[in-house]
PDB file of N, CA and C in Angstrom:
ATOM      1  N   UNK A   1     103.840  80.728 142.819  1.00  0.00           N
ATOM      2  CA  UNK A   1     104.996  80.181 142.149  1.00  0.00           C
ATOM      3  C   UNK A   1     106.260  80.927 142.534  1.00  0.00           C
ATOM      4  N   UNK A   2     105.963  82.007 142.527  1.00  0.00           N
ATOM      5  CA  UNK A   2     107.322  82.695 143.439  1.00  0.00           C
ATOM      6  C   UNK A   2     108.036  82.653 144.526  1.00  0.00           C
ATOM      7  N   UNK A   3     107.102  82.117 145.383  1.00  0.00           N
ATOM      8  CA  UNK A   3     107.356  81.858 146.582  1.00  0.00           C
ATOM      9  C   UNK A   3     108.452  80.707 146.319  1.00  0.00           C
ATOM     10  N   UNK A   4     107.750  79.655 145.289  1.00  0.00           N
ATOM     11  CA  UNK A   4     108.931  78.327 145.360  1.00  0.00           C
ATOM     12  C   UNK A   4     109.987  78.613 144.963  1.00  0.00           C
ATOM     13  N   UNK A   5     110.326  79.661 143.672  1.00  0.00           N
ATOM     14  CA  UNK A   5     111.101  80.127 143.523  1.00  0.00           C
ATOM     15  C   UNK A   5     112.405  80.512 144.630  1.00  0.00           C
ATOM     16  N   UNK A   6     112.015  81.274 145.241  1.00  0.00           N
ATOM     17  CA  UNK A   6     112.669  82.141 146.449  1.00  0.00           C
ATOM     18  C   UNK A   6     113.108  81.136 147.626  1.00  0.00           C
ATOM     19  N   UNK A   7     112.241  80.208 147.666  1.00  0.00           N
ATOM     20  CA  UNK A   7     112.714  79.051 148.536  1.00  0.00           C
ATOM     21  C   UNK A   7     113.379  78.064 147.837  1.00  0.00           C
ATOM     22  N   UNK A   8     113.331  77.792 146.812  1.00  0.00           N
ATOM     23  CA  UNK A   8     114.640  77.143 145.652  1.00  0.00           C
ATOM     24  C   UNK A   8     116.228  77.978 145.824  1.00  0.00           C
ATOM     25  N   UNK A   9     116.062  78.926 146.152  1.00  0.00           N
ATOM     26  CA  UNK A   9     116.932  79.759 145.905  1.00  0.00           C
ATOM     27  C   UNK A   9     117.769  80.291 147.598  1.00  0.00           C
ATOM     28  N   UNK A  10     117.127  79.682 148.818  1.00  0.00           N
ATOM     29  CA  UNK A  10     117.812  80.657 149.877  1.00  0.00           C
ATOM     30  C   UNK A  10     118.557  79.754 150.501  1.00  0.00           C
ATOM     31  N   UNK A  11     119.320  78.595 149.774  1.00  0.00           N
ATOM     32  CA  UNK A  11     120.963  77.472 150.203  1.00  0.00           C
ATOM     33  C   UNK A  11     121.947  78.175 149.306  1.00  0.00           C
ATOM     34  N   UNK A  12     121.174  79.218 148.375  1.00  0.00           N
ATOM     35  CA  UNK A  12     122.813  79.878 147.340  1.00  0.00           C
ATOM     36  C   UNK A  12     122.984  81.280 148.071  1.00  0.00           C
ATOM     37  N   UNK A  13     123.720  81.428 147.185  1.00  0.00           N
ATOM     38  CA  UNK A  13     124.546  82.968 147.431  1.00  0.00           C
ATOM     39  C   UNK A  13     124.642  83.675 146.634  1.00  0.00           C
ATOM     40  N   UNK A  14     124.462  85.094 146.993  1.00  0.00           N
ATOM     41  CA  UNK A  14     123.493  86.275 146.039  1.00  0.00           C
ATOM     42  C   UNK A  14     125.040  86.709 146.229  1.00  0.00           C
ATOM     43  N   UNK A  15     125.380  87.449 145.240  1.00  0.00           N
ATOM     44  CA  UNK A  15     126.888  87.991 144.672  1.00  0.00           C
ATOM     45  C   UNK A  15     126.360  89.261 144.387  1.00  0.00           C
ATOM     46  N   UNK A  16     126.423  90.664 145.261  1.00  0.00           N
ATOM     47  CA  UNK A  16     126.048  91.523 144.723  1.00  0.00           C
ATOM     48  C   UNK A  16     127.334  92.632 144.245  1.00  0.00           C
ATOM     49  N   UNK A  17     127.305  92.875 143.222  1.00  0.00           N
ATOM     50  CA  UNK A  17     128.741  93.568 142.709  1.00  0.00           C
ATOM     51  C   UNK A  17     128.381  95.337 142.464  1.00  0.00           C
ATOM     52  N   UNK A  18     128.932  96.328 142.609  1.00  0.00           N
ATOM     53  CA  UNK A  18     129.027  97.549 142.769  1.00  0.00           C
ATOM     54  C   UNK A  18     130.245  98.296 142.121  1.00  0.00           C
ATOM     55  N   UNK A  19     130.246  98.744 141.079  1.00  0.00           N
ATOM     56  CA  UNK A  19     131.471  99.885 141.033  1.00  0.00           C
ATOM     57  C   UNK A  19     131.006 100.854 141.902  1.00  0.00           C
ATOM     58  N   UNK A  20     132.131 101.740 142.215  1.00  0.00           N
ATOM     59  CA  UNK A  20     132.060 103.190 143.184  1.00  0.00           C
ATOM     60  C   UNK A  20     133.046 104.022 142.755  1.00  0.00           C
ATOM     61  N   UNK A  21     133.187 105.294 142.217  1.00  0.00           N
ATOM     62  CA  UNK A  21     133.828 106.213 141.853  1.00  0.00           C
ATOM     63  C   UNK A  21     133.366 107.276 142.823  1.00  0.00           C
ATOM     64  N   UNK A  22     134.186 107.675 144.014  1.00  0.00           N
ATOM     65  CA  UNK A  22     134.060 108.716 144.311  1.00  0.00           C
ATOM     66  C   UNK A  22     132.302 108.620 145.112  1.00  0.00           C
ATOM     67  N   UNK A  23     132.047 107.845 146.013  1.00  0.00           N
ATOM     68  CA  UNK A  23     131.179 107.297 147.277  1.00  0.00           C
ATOM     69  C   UNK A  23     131.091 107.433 147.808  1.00  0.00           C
ATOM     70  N   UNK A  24     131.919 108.272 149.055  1.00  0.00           N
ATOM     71  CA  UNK A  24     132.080 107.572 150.451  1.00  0.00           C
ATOM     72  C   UNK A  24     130.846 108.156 151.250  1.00  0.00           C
ATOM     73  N   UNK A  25     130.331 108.566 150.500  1.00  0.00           N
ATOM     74  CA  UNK A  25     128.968 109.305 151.255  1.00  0.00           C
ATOM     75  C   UNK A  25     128.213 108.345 151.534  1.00  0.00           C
ATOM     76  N   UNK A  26     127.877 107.523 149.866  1.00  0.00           N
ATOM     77  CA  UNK A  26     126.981 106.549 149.718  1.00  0.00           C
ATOM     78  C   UNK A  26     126.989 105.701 149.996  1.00  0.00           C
ATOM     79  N   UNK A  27     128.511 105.160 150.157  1.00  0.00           N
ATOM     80  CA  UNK A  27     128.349 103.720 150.696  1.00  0.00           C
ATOM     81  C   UNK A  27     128.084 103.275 151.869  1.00  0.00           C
ATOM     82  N   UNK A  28     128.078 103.964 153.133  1.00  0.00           N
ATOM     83  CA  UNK A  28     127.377 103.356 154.047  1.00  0.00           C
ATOM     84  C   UNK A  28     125.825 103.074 154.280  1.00  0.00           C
ATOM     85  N   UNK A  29     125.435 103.858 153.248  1.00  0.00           N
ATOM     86  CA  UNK A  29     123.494 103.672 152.987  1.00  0.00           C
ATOM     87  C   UNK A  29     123.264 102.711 152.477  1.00  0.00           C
ATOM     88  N   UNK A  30     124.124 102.256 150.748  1.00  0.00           N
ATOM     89  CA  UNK A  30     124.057 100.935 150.316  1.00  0.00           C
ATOM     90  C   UNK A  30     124.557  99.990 150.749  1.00  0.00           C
ATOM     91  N   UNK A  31     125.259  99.751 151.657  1.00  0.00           N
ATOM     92  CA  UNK A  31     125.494  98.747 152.553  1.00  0.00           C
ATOM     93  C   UNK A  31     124.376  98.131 153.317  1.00  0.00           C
ATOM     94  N   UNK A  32     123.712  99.314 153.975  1.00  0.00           N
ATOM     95  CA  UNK A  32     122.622  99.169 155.119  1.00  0.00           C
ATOM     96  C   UNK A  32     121.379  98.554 153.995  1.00  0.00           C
ATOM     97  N   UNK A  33     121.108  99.056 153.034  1.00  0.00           N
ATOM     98  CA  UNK A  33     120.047  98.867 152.412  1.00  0.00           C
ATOM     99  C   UNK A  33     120.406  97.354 151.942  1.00  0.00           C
ATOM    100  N   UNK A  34     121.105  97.037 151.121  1.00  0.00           N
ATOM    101  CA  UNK A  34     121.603  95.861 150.966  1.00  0.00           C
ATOM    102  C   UNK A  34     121.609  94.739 151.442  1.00  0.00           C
ATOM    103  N   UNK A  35     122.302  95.116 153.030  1.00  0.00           N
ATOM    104  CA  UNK A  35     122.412  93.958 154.063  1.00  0.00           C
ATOM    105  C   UNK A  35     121.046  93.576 154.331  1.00  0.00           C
ATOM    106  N   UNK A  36     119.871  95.047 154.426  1.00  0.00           N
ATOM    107  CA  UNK A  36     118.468  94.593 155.321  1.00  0.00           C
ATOM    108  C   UNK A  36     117.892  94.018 154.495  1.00  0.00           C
ATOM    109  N   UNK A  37     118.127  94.138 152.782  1.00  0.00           N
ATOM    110  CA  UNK A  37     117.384  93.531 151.895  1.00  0.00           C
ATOM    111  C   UNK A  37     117.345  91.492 151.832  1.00  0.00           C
ATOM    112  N   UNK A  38     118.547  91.741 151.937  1.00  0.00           N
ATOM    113  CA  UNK A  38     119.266  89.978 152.095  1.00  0.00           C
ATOM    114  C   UNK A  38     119.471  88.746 152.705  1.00  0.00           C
ATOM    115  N   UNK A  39     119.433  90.000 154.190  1.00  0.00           N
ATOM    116  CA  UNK A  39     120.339  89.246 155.661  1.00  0.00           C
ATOM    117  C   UNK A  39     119.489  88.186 155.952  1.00  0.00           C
ATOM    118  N   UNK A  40     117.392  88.519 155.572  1.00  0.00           N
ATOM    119  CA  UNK A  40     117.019  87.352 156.322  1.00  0.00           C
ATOM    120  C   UNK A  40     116.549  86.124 155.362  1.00  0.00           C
ATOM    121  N   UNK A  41     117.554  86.457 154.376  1.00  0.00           N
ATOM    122  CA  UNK A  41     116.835  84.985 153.188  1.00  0.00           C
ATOM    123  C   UNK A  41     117.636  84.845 152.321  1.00  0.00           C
ATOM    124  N   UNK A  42     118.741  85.506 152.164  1.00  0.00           N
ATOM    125  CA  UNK A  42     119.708  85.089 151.606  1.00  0.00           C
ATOM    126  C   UNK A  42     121.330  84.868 152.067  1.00  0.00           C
ATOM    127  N   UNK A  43     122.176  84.178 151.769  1.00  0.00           N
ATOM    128  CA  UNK A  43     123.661  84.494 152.266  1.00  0.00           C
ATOM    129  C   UNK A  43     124.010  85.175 151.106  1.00  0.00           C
ATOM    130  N   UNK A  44     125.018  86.213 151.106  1.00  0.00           N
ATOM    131  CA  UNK A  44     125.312  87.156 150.033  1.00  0.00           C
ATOM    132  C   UNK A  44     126.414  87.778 150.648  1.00  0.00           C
ATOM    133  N   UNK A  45     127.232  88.174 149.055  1.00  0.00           N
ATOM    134  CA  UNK A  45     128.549  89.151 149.487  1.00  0.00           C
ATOM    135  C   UNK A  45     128.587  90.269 148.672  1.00  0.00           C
ATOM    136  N   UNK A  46     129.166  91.354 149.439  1.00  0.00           N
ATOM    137  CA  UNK A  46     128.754  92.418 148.660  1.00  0.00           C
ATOM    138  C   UNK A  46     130.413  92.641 147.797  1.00  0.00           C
ATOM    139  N   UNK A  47     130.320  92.894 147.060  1.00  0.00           N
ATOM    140  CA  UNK A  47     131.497  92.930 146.291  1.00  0.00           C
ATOM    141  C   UNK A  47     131.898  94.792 146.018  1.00  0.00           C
ATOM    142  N   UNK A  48     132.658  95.445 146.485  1.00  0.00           N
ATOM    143  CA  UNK A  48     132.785  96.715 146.064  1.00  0.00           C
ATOM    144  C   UNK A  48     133.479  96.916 145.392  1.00  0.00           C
ATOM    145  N   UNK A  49     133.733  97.426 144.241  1.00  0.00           N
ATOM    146  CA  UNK A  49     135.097  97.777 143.255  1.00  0.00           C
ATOM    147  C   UNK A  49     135.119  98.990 142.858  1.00  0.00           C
ATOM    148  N   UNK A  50     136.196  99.275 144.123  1.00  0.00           N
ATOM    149  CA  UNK A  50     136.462 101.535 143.933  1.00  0.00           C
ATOM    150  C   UNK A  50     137.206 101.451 142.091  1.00  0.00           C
ATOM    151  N   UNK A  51     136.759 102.055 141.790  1.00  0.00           N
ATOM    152  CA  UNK A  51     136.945 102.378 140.301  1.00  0.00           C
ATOM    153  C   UNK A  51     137.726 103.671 140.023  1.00  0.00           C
ATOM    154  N   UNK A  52     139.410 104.222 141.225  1.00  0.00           N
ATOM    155  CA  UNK A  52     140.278 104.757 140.844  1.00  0.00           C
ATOM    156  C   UNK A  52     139.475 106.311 141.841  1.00  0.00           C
ATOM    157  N   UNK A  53     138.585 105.942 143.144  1.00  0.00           N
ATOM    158  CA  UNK A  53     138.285 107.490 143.433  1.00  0.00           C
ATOM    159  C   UNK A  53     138.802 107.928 144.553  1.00  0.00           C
ATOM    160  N   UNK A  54     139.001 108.919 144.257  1.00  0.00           N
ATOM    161  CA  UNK A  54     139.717 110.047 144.567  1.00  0.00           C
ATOM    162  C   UNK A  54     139.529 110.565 145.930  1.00  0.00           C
ATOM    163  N   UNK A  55     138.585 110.388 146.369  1.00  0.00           N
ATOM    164  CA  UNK A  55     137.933 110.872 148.121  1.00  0.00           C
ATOM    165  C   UNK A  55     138.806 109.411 148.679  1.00  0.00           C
ATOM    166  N   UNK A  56     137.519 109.299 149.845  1.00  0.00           N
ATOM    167  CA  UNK A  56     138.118 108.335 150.586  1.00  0.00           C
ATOM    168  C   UNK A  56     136.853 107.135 150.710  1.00  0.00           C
ATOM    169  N   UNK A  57     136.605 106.884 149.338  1.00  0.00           N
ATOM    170  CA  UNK A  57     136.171 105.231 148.972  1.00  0.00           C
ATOM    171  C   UNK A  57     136.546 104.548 149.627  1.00  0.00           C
ATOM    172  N   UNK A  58     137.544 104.074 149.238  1.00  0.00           N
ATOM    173  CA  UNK A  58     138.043 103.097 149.575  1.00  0.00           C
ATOM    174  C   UNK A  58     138.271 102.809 151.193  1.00  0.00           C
ATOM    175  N   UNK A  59     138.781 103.828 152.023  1.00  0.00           N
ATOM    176  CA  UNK A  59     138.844 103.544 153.591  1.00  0.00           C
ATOM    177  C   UNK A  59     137.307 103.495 153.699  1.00  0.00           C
ATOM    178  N   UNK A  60     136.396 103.762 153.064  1.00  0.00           N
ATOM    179  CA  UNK A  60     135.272 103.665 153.896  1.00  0.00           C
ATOM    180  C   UNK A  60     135.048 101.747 153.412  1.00  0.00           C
ATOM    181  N   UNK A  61     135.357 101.262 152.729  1.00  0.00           N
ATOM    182  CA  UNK A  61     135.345 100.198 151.915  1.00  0.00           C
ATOM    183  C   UNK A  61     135.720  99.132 152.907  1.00  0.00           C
ATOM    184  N   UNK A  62     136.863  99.848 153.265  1.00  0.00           N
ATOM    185  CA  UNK A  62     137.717  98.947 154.347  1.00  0.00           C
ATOM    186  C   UNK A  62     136.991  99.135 155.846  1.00  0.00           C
ATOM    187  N   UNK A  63     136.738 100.080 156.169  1.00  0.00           N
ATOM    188  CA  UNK A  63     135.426 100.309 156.945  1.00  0.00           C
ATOM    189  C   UNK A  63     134.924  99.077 157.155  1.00  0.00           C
ATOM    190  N   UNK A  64     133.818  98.944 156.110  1.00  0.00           N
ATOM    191  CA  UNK A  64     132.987  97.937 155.905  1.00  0.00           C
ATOM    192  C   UNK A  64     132.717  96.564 156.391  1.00  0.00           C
ATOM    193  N   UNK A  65     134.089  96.647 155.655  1.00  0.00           N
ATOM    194  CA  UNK A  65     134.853  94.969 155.804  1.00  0.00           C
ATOM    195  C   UNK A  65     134.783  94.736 157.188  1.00  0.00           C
ATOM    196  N   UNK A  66     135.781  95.486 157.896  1.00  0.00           N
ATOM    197  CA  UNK A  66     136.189  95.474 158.968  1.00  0.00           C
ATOM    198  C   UNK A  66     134.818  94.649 159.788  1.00  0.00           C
ATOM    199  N   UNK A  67     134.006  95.392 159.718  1.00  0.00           N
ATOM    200  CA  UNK A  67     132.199  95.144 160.053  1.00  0.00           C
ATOM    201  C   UNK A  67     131.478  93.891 159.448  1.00  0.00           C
ATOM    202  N   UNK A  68     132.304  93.726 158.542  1.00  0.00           N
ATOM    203  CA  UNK A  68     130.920  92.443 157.992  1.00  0.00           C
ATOM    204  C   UNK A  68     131.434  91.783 156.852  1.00  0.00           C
ATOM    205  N   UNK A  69     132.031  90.269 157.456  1.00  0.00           N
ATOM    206  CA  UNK A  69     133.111  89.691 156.277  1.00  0.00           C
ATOM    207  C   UNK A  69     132.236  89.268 154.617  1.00  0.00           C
ATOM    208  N   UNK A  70     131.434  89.783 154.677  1.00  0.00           N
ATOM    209  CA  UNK A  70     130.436  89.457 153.738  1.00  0.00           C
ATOM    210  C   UNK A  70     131.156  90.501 152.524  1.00  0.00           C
ATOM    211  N   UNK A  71     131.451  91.853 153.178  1.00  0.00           N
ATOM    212  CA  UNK A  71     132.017  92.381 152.629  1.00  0.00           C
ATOM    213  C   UNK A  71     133.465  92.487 151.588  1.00  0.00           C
ATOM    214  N   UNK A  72     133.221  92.891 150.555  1.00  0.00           N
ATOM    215  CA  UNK A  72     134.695  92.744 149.739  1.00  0.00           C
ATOM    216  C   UNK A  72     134.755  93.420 148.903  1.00  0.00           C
ATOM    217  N   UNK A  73     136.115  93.601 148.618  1.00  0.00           N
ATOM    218  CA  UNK A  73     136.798  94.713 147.974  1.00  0.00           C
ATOM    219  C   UNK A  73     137.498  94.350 146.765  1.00  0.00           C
ATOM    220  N   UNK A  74     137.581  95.256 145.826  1.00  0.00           N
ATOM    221  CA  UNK A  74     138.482  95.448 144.520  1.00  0.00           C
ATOM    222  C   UNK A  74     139.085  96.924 144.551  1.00  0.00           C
ATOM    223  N   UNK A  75     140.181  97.620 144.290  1.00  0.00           N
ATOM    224  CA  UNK A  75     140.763  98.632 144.326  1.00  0.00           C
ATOM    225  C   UNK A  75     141.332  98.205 143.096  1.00  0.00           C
ATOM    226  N   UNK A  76     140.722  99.561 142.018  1.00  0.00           N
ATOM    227  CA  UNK A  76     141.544  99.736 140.391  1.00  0.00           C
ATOM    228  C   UNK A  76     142.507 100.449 140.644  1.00  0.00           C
ATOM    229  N   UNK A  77     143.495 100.698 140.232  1.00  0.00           N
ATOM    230  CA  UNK A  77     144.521 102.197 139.643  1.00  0.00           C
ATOM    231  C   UNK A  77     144.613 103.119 139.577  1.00  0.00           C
ATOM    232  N   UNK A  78     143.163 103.273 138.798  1.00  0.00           N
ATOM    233  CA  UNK A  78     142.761 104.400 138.148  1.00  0.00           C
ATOM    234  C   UNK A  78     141.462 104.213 137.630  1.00  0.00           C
ATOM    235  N   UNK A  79     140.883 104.995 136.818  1.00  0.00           N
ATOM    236  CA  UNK A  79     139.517 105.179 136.633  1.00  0.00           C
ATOM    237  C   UNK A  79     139.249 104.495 135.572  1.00  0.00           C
ATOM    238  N   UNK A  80     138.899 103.466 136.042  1.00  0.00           N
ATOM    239  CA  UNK A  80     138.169 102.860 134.335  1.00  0.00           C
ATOM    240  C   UNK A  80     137.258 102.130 133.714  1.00  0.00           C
ATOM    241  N   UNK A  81     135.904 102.841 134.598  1.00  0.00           N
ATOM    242  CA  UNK A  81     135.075 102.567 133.955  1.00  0.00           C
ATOM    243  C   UNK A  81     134.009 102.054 134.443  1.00  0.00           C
ATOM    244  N   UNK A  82     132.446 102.068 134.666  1.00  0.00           N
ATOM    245  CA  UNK A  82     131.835 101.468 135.500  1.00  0.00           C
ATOM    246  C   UNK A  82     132.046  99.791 134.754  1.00  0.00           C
ATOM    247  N   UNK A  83     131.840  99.603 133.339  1.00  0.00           N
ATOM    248  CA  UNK A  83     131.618  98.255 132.584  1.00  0.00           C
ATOM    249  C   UNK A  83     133.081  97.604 133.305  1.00  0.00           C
ATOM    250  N   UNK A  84     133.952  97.959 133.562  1.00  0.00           N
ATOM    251  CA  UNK A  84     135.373  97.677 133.611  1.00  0.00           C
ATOM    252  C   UNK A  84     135.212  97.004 135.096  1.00  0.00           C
ATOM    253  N   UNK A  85     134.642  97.794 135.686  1.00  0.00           N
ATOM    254  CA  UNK A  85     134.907  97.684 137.265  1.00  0.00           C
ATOM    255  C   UNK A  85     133.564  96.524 137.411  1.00  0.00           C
ATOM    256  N   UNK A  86     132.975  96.444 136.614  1.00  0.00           N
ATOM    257  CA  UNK A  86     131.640  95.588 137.166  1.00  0.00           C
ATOM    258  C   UNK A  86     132.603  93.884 136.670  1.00  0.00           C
ATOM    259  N   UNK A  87     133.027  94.117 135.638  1.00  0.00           N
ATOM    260  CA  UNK A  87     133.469  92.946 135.066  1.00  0.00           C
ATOM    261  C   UNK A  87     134.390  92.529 136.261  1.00  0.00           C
ATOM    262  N   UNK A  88     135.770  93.502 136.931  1.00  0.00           N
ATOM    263  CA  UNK A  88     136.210  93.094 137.486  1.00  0.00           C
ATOM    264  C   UNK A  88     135.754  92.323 139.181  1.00  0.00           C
ATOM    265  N   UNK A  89     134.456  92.932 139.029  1.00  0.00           N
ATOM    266  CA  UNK A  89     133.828  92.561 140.535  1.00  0.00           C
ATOM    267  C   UNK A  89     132.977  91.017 140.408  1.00  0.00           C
ATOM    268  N   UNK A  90     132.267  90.975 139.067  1.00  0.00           N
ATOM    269  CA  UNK A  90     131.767  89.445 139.076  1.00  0.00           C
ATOM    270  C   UNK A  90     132.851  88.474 138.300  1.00  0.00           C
ATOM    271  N   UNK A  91     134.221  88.875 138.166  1.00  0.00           N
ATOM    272  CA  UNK A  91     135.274  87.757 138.140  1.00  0.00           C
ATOM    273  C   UNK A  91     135.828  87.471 139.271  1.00  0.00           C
ATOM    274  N   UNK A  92     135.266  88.196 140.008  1.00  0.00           N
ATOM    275  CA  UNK A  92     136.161  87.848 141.798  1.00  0.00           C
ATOM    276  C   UNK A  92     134.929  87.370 142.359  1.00  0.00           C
ATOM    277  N   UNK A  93     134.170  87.230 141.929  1.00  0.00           N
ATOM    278  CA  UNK A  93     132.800  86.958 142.642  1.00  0.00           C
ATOM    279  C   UNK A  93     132.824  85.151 143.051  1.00  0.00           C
ATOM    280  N   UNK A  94     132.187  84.951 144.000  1.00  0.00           N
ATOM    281  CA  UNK A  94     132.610  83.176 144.556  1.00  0.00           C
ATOM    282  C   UNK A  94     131.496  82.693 143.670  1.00  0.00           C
ATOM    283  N   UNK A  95     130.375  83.256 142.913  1.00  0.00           N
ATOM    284  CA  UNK A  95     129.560  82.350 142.126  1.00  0.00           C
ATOM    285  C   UNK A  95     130.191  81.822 140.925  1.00  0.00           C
ATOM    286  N   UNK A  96     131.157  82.582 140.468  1.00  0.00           N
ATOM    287  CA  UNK A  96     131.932  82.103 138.871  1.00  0.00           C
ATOM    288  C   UNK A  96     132.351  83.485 138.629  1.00  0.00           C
ATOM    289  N   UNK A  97     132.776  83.174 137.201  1.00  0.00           N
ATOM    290  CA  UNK A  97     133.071  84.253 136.282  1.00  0.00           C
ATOM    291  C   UNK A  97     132.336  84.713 135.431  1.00  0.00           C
ATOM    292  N   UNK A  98     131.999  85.586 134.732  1.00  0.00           N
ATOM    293  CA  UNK A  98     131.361  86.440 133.721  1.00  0.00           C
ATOM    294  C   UNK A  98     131.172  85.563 132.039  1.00  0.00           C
TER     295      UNK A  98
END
């Protein structure tokens, strides 16, 4: 039954959303892990939303992009919040809103 499931499911698009405070280490691993998880059965976008950090998130963010339009970005202000930053990442998300 799962199987039908999963094949019901690989004409949509998986919206995967991420806050990041202070990353730039990590995000090129969760990218990789992400993409290999997806690439061969789903279409999906990864949604990143730097949540105000302080390193260099965000250029690695833009990085990303640069690499793989699947990729996308949110840049907060300032720090506020993983709940804050998640909300803001599945209201930008192409499946809907929250």
């Amino acid at each position: 039954m799962a199987k039908d499931v999963r094949d019901a499911h690989r004409s949509g698009l998986v919206s995967v959303v991420v806050p990041a405070f202070n990353e730039e280490k990590n995000l090129p691993h969760l990218y990789q892990r992400v993409s290999a998880a997806l690439t061969d059965n789903w279409s999906f976008e990864l949604i990143i939303v730097d949540d105000g950090s302080t390193d260099s998130t965000l250029a690695v963010i833009k990085k990303l992009q640069r690499q793989d339009p699947r990729v996308h970005y949110i840049s907060l202000t300032r720090n506020f919040g993983h709940q804050a930053a998640l909300l803001a990442g599945l209201a930008s998300s192409r499946e809907g809103t929250p």
